[in-house]
Each structure stands twice: as C-alpha cells, then as structure tokens.
C-alpha atoms as a PDB file:
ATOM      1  CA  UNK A   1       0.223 -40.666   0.861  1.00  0.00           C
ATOM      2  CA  UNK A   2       0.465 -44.326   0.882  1.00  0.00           C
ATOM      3  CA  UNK A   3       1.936 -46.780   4.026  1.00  0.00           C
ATOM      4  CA  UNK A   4       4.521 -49.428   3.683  1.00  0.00           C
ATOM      5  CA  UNK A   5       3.293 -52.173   5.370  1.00  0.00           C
ATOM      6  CA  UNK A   6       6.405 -53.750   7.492  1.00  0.00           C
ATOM      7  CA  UNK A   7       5.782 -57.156   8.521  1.00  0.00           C
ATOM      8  CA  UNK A   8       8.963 -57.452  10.781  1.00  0.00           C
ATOM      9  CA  UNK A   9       7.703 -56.746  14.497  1.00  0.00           C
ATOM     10  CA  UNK A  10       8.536 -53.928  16.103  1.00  0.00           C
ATOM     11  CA  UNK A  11       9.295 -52.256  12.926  1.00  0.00           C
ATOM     12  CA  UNK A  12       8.452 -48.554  11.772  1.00  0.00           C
ATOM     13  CA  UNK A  13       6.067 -48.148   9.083  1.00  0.00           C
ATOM     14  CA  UNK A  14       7.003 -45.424   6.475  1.00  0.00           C
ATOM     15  CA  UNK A  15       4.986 -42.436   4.069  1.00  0.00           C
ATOM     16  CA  UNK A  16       5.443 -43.384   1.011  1.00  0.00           C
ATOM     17  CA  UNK A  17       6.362 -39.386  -1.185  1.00  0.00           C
ATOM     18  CA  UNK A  18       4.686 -39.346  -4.412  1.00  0.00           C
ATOM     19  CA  UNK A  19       6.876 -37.691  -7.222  1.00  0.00           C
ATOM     20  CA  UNK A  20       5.875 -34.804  -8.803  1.00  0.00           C
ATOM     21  CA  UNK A  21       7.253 -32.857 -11.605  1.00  0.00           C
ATOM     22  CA  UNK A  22       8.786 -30.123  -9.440  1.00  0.00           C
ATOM     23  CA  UNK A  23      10.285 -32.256  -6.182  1.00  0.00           C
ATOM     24  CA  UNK A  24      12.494 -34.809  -7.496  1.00  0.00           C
ATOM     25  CA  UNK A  25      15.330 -33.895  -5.413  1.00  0.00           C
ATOM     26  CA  UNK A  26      13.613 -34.027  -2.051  1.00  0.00           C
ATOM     27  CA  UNK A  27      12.119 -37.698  -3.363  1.00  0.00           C
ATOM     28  CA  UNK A  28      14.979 -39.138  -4.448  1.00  0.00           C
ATOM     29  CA  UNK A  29      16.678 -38.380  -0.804  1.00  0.00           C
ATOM     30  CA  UNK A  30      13.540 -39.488   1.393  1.00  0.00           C
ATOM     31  CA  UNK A  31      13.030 -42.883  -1.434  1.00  0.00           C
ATOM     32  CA  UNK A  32      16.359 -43.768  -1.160  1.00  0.00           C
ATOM     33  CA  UNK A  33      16.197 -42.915   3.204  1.00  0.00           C
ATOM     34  CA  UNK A  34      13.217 -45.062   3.056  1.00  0.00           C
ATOM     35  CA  UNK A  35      14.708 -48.276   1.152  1.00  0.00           C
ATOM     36  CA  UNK A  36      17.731 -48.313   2.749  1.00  0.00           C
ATOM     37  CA  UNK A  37      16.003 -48.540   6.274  1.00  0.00           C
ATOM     38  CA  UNK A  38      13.887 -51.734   5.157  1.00  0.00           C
ATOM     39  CA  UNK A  39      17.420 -53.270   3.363  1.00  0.00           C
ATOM     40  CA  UNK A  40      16.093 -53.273  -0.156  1.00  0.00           C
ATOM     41  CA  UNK A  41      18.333 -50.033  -1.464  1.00  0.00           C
ATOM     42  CA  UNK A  42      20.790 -52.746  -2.228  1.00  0.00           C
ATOM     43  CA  UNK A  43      19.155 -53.947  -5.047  1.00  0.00           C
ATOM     44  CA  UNK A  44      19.457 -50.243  -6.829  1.00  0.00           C
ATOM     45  CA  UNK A  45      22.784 -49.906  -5.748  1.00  0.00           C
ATOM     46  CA  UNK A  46      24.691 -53.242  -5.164  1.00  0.00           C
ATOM     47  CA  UNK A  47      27.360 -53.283  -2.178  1.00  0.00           C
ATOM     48  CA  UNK A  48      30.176 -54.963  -4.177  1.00  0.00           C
ATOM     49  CA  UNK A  49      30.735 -54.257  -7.828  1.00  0.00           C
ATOM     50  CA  UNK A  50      29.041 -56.802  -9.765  1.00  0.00           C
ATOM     51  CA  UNK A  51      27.016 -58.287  -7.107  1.00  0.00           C
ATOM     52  CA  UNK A  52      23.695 -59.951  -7.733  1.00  0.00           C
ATOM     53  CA  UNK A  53      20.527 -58.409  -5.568  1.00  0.00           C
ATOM     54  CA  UNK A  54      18.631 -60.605  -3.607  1.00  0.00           C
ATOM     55  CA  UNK A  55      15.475 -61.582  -6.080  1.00  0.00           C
ATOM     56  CA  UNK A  56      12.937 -61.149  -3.240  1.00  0.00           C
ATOM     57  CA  UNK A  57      14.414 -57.372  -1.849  1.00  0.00           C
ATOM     58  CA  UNK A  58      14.588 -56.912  -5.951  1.00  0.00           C
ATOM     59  CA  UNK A  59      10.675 -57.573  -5.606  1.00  0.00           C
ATOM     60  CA  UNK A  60      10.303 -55.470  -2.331  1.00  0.00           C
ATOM     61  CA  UNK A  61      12.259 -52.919  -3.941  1.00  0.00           C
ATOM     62  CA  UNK A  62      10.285 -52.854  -7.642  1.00  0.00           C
ATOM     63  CA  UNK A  63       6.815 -52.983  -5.540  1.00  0.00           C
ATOM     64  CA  UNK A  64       7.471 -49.775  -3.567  1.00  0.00           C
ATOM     65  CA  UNK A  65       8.838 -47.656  -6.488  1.00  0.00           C
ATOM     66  CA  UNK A  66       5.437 -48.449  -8.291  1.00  0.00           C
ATOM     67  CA  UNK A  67       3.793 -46.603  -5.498  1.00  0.00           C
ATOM     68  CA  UNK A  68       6.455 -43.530  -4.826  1.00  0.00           C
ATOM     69  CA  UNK A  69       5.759 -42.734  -8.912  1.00  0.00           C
ATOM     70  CA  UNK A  70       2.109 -41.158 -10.671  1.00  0.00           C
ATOM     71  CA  UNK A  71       0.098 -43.975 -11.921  1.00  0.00           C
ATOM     72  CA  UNK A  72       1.024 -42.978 -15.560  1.00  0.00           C
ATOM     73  CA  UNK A  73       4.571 -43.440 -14.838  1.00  0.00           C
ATOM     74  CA  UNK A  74       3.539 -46.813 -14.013  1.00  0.00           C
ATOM     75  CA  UNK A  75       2.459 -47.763 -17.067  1.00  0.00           C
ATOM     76  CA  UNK A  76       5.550 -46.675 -18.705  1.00  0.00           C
ATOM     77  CA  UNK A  77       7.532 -48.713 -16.610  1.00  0.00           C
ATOM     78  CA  UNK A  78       5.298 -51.618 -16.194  1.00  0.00           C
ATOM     79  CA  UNK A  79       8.351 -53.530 -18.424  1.00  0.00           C
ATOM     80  CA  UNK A  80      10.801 -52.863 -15.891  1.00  0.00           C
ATOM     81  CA  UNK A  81      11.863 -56.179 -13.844  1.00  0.00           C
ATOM     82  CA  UNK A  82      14.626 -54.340 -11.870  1.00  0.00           C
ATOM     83  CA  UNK A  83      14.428 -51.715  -9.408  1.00  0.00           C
ATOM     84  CA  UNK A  84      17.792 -50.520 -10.384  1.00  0.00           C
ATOM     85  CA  UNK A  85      16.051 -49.949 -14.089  1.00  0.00           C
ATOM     86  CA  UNK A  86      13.309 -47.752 -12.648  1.00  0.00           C
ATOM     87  CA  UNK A  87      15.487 -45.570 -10.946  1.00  0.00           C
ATOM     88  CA  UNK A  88      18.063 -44.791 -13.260  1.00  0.00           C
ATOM     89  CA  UNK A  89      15.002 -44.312 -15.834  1.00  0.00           C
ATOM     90  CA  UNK A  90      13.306 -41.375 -13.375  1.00  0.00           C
ATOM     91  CA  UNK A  91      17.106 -40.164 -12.657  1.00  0.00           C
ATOM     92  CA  UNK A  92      17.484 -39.522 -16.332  1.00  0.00           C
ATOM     93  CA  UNK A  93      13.969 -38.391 -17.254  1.00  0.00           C
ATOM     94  CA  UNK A  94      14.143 -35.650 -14.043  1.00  0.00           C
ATOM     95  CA  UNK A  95      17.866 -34.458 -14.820  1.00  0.00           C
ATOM     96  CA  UNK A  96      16.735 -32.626 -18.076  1.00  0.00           C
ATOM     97  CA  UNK A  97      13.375 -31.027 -16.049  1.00  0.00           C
ATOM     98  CA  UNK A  98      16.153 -30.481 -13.040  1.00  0.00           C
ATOM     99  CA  UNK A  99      17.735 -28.222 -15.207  1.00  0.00           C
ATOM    100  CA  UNK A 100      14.948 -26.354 -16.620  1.00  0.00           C
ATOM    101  CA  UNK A 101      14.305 -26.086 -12.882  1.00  0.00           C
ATOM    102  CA  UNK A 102      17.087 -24.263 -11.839  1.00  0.00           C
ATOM    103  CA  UNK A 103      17.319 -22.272 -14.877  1.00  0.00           C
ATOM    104  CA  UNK A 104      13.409 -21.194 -13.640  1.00  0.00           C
ATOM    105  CA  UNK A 105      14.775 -20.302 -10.056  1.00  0.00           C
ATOM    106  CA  UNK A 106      17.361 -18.381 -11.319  1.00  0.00           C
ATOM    107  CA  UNK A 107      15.230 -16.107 -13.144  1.00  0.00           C
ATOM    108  CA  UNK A 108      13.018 -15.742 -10.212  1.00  0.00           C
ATOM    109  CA  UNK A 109      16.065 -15.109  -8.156  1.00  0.00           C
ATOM    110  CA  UNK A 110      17.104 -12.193 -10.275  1.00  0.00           C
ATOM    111  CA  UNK A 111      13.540 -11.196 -10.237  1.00  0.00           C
ATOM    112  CA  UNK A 112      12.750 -11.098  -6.780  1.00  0.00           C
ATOM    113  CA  UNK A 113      16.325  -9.707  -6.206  1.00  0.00           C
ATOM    114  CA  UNK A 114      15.697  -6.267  -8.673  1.00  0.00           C
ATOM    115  CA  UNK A 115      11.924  -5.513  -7.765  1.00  0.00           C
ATOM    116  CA  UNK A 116      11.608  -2.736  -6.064  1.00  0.00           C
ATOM    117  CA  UNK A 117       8.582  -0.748  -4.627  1.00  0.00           C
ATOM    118  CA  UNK A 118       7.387   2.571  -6.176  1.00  0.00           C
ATOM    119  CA  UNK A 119       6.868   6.089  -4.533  1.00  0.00           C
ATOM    120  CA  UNK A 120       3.100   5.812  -3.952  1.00  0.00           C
ATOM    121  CA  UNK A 121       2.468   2.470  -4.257  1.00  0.00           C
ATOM    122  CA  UNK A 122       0.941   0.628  -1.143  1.00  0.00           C
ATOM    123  CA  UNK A 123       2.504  -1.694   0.715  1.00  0.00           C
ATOM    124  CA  UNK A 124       0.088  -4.100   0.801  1.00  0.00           C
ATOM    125  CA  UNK A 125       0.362  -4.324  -3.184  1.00  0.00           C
ATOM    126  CA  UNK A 126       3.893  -4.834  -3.231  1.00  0.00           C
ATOM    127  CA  UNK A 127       4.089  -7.547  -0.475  1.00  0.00           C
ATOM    128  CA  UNK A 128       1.259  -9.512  -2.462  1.00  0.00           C
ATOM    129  CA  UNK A 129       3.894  -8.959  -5.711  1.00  0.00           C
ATOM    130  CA  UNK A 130       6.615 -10.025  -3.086  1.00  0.00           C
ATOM    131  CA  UNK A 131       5.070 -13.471  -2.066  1.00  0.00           C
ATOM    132  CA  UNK A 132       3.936 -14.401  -5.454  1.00  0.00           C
ATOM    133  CA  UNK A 133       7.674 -14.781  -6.419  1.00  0.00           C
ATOM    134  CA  UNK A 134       8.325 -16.407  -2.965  1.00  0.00           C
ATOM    135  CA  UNK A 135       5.635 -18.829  -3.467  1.00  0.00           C
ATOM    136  CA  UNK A 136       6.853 -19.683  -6.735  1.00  0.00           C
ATOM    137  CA  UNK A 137      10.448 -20.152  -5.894  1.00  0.00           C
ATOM    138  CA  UNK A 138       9.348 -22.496  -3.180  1.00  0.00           C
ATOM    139  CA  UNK A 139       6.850 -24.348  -5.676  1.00  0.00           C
ATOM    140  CA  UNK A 140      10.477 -25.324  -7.648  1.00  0.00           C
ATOM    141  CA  UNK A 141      11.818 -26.670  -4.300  1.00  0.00           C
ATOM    142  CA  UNK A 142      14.052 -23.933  -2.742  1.00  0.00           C
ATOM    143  CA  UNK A 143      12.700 -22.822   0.427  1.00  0.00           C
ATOM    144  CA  UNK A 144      13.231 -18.808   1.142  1.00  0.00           C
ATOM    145  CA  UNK A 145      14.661 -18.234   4.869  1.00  0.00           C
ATOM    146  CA  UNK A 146      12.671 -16.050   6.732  1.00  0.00           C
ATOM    147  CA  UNK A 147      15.558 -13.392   7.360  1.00  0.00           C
ATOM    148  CA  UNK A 148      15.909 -13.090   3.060  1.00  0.00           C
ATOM    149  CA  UNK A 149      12.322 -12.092   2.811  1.00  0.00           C
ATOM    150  CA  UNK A 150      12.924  -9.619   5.656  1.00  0.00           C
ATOM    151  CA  UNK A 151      16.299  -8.511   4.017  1.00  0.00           C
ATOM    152  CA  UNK A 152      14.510  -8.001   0.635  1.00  0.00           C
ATOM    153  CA  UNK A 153      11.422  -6.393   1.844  1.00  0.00           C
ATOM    154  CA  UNK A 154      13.751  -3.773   3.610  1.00  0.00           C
ATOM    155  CA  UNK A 155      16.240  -3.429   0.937  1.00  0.00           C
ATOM    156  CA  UNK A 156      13.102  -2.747  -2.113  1.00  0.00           C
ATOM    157  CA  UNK A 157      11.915   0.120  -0.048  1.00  0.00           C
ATOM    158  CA  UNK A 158      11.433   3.583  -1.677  1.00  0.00           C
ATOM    159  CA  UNK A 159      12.796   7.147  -0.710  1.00  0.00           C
ATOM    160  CA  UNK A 160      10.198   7.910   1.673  1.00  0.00           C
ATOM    161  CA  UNK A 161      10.781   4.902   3.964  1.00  0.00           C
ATOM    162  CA  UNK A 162      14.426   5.161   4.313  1.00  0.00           C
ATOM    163  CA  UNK A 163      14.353   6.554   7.658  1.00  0.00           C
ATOM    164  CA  UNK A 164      12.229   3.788   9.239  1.00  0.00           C
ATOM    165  CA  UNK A 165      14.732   0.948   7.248  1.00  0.00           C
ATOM    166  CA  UNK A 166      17.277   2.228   9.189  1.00  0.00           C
ATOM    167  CA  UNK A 167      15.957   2.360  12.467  1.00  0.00           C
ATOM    168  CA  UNK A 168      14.711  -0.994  11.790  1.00  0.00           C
ATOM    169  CA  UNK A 169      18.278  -2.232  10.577  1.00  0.00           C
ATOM    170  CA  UNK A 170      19.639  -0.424  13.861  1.00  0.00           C
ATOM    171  CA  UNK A 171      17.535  -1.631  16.378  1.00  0.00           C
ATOM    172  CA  UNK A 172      16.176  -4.837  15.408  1.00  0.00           C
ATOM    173  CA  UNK A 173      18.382  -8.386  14.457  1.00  0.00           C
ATOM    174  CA  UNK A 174      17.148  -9.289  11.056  1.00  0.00           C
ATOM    175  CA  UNK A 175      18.061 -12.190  11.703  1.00  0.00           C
ATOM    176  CA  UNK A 176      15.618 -13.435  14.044  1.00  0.00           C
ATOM    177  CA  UNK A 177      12.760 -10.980  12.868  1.00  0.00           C
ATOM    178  CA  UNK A 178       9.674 -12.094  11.290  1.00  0.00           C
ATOM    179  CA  UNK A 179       8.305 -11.457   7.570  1.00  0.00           C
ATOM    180  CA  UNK A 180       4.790 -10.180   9.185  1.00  0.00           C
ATOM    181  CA  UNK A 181       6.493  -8.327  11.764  1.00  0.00           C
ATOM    182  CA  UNK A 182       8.125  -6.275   9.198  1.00  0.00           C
ATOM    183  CA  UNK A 183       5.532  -5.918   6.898  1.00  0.00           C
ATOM    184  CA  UNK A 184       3.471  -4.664   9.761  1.00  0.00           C
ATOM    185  CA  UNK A 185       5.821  -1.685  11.018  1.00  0.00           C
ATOM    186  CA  UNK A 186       6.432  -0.374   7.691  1.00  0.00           C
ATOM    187  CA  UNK A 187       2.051  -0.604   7.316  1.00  0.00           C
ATOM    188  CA  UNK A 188       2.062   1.441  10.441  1.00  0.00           C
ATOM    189  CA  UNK A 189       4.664   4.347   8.982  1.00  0.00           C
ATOM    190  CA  UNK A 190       2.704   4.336   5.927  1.00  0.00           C
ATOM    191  CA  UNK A 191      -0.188   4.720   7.885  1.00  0.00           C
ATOM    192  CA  UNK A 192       1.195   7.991   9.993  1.00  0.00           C
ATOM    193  CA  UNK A 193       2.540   9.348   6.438  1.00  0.00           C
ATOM    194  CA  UNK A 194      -0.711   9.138   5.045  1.00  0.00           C
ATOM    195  CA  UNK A 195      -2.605  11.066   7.808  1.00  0.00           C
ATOM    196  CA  UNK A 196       0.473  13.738   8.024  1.00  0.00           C
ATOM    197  CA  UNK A 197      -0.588  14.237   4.580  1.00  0.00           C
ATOM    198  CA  UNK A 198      -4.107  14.408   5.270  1.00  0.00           C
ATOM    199  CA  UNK A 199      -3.654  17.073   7.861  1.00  0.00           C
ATOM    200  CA  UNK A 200      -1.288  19.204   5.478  1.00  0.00           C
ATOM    201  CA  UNK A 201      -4.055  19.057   2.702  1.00  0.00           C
ATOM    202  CA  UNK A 202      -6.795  20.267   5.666  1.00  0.00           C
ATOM    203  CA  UNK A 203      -4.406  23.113   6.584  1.00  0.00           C
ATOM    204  CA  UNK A 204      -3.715  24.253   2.838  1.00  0.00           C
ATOM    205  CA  UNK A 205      -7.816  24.661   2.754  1.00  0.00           C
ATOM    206  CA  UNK A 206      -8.284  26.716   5.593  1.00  0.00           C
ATOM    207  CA  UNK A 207      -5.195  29.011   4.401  1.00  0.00           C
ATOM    208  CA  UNK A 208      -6.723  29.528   1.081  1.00  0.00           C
ATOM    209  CA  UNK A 209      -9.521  30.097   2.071  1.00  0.00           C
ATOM    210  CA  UNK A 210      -9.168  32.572   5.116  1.00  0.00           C
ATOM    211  CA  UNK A 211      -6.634  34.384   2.589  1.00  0.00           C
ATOM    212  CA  UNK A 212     -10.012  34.569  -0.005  1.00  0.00           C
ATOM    213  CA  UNK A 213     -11.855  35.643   2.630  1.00  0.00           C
ATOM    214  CA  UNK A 214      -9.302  38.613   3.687  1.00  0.00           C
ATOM    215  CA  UNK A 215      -9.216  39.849   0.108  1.00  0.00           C
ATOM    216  CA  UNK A 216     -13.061  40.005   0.158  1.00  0.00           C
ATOM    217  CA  UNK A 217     -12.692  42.310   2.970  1.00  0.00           C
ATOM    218  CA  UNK A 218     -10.035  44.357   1.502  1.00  0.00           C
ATOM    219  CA  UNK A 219     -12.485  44.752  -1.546  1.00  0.00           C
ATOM    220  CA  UNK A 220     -15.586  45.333   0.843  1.00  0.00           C
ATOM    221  CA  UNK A 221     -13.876  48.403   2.658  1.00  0.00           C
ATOM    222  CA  UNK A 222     -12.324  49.525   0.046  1.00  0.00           C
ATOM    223  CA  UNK A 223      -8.564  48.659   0.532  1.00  0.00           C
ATOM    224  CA  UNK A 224      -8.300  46.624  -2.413  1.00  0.00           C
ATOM    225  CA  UNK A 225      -5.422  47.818  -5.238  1.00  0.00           C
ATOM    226  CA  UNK A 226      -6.071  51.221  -6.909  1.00  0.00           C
ATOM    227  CA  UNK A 227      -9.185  52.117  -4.685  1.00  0.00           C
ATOM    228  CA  UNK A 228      -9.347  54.508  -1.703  1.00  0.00           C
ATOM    229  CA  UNK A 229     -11.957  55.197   1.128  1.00  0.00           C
ATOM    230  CA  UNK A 230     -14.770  56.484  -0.634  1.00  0.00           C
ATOM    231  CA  UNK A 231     -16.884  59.336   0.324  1.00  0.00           C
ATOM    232  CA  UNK A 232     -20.397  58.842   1.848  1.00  0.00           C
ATOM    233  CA  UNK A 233     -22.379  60.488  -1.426  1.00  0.00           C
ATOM    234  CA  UNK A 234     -25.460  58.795  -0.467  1.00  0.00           C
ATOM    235  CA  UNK A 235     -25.935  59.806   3.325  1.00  0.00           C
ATOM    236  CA  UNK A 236     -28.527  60.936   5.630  1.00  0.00           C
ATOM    237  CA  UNK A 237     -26.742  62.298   8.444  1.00  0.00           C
ATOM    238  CA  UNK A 238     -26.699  65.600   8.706  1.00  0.00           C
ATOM    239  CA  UNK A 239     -23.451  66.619   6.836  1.00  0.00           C
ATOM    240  CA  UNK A 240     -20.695  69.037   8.171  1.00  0.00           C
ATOM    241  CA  UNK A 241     -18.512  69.876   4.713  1.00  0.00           C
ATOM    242  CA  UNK A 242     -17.104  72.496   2.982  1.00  0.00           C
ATOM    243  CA  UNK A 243     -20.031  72.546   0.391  1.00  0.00           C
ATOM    244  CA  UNK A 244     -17.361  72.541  -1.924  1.00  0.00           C
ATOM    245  CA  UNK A 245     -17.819  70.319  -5.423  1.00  0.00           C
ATOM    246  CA  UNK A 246     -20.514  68.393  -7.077  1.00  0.00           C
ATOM    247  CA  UNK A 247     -23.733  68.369  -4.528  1.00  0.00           C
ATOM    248  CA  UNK A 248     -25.891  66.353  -6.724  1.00  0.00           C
ATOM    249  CA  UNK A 249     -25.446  63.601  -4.809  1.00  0.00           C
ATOM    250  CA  UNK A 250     -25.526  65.057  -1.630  1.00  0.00           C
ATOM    251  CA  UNK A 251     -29.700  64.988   0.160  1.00  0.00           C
ATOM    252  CA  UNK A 252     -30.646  66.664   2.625  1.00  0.00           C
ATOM    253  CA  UNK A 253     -32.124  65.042   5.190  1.00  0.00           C
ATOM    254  CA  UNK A 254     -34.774  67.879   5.905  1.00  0.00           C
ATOM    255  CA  UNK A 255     -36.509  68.032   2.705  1.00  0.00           C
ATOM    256  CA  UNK A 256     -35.516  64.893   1.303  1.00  0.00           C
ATOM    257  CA  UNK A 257     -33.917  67.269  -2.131  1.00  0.00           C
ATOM    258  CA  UNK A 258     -30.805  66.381  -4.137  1.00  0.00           C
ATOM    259  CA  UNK A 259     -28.175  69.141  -4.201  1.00  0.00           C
ATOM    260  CA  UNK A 260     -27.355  70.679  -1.129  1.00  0.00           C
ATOM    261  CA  UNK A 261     -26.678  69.395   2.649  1.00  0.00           C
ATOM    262  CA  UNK A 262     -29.563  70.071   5.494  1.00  0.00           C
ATOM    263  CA  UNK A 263     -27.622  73.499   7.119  1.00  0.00           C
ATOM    264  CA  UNK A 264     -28.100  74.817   3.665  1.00  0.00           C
ATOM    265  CA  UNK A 265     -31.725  74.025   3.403  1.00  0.00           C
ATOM    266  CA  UNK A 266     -33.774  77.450   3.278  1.00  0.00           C
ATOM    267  CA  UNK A 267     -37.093  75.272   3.276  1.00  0.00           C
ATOM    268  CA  UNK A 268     -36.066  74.829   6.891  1.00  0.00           C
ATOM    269  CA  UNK A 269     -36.027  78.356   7.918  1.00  0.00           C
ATOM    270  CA  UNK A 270     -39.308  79.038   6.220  1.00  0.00           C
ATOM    271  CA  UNK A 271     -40.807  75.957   8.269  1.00  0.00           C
ATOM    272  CA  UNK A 272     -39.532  78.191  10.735  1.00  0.00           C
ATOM    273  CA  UNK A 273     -40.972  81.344   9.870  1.00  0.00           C
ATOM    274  CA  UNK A 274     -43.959  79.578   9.183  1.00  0.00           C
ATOM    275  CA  UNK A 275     -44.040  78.345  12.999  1.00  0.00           C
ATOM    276  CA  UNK A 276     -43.408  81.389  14.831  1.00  0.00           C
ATOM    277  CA  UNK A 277     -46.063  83.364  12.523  1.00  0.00           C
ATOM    278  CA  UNK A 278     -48.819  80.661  13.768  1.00  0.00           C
ATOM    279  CA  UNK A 279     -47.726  81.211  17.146  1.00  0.00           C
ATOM    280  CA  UNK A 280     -48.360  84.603  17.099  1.00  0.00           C
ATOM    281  CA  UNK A 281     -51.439  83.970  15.790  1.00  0.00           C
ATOM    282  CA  UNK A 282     -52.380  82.169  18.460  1.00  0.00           C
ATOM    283  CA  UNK A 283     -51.572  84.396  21.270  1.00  0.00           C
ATOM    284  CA  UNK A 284     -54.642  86.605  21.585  1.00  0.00           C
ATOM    285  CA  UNK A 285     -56.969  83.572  21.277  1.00  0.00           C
ATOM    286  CA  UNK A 286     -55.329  82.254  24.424  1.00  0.00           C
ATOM    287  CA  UNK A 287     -55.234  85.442  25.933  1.00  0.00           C
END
C-alpha cells in the first residue's frame, strides 16, 4: 500500500487501497472516506449544482486516484484531466463486473446452503469442502459471520450425528460459539463412533470364532448332527460285554488276536496250565 503524504501539520497520513477486480465496493467507500477527509472529494462531487472545483484539489484529487487504481488502469486513463472523469469511468466499468459478482455469490450461497455431508464421510473432508466455498464467498467481498458457518456446519450433518446436533443446539448459544470449536466436538463423536465400531467388529471375531471352535468339539466327541457316541472297537482294556455281534474288531489284550475279548481268551488258561505243570515239575528238585 502506498502513503498520502499530508503536508498540513498535525495532519493524519492515509493507506492508500489498491482496486482490484473483486473489491470495488469496499474501495469506493474507504477512496471516497479518504478524499473527503483531505477536502478534495469536492472536485468528484461538487457541493452546489454546477459549481466549478477548485483546479489545485482537482489536481490533488486526479494525483491520488492514479495511485488507488492498477498501473494498467493508468494508462487507460492517462487522458483524463478531471477526477470526476476517472471515477465515474471505474463506477461504470465495475457496475457490469458488480453484477457478475453477485450473480457468483449467489450461486455459492445456494451452494454452500444445499451441501450436505454423507454417511461415512469424514469430517475433516467435508469441513475442507466447507471452507473452500467460505473462502470463495469472502474472495467476492461478503464476509461469512462466524455463527452461519456454525449454523451450516450443524445443519449439513448426517443421520448418525443428530444426537450430538442437538445437544449442541441445547446447550450451547450458537451465537457466540466458534467455527473450530464446533468442528472439534463433532471430531471427538466421530472419534468415539469409530472405536464403538472397532470394539463391535473385535467382539463379532471372538463370537465366530469360539462358536467354530464349539462345533469342532461337537464333531470331536461325537455330538455333531446324525452321529452318536461311538463304541470303543479299537480298545485295550480289558472288555466286560455281552460278546454279542461282530468281534473282529474287538483284541484282546492277552494275546494281542482280533476276534474275541481277553475273558474269552483260552491261550490264557493254557499259559496257565502251562505254569502250574512247571511248578510241579519243580517240586521234587527243591525237595
């Protein structure tokens, strides 16, 4: 920014805004703020109807326009004698680009007014969507209040977050909250959501698979469907049936023979025999 130098003492000394093509409005109210402190916005808009303007304020006047306007704007006015000329020229050259203007910020208006934030989506993402249409609204000149951010944050909320709106809405003024500070309670629900989820998923494992596990015991002791306790065909115990049935795959644990259980074995009573014969044998030689 340029500075007005005042020569009058005790005088203020003055920025000097710089148009651009977006802030015309807030230039044209700070120029013409400006000239009329130092007495020269007289000379754009005369006091009495047809009154001359002093030709030295004309000067003042025409001299600090050429600095409040892009240096290529200067050249296109560098014809201009009269300060009233260059600012009727810039009214009617911004007036069409005003309108395009607003006709812009409408359609951001009606943008940032239907957005709304998906089941799922994070809301980190959707604030950065949020203050990309902020930001541009305020890059056409209208500044968003602090409570409509907070309003529309709140009000583009989905399904899962209604709860937390309205606490918020109940126990909070809007009106006096802050953008971040709403942004960050609803990051802290989502946060809570996320590991309530977490935890369900953890507890859905383990249930599966202590149910897999159960059925792999059913099968393993033979409770599974269609299947009863089954019969020890293969022991070595010494067995205490009927001896009814198939034996063949019954052993006897005495002679180690397929077919018949161990009190049936007759090779056992003729180890027997076979004993008490040898110990008869023996008697005499002791004797």
């Amino acid at each position: 920014m340029a500075m007005v130098p005042v020569k009058e003492a005790g005088s203020m000394s003055f920025q000097v805004p710089v148009l651009t093509p977006t802030n015309y409005p807030v230039w044209a109210v700070k120029v013409k703020a400006i000239m009329d402190a130092n007495g020269v916005w007289e000379t754009v808009e005369p006091r009495a109807l047809g009154a001359e303007p002093d030709e030295k304020k004309a000067k003042q006047a025409l001299a600090f326009l050429f600095q409040a306007i892009p240096e290529e704007m200067v050249l296109q006015m560098a014809s201009y004698t009269d300060p009233k000329q260059v600012w009727d020229g810039l009214k009617t050259r911004y007036l069409g680009v005003d309108r395009v203007r607003a006709a812009r910020l409408a359609t951001l208006r009606r943008e940032l007014e239907t957005m709304r934030m998906k089941e799922g989506e994070a809301v980190d993402d959707f604030v950065v969507k949020l203050n990309g249409i902020a930001s541009k609204v305020r890059s056409l000149g209208y500044e968003l209040e602090e409570v409509d951010l907070v309003k529309r944050l709140l009000d583009s909320m989905p399904k899962p977050f209604f709860q937390l709106v309205a606490s918020i809405e109940q126990c909070f003024d809007l009106e006096t909250m802050l953008f971040d500070e709403a942004v960050g309670r609803l990051k802290a629900y989502e946060e809570r959501m996320k590991s309530h989820e977490e935890k369900e998923g953890e507890q859905g494992q383990l249930l599966m698979a202590s149910e897999q596990k159960n059925g792999d015991g059913d099968r393993r002791y033979g409770r599974g469907r269609g299947r009863g306790r089954s019969s020890d065909r293969g022991g070595r115990g010494r067995g205490r049936g009927s001896g009814r049935g198939d034996k063949s795959g019954i052993r006897c644990y005495d002679c180690g023979v397929f077919g018949h259980f161990s009190y049936e074995c007759t090779k056992w009573n003729d180890k027997d025999k076979e004993a008490n014969l040898i110990e008869e044998d023996e008697e005499p030689t002791l004797l």
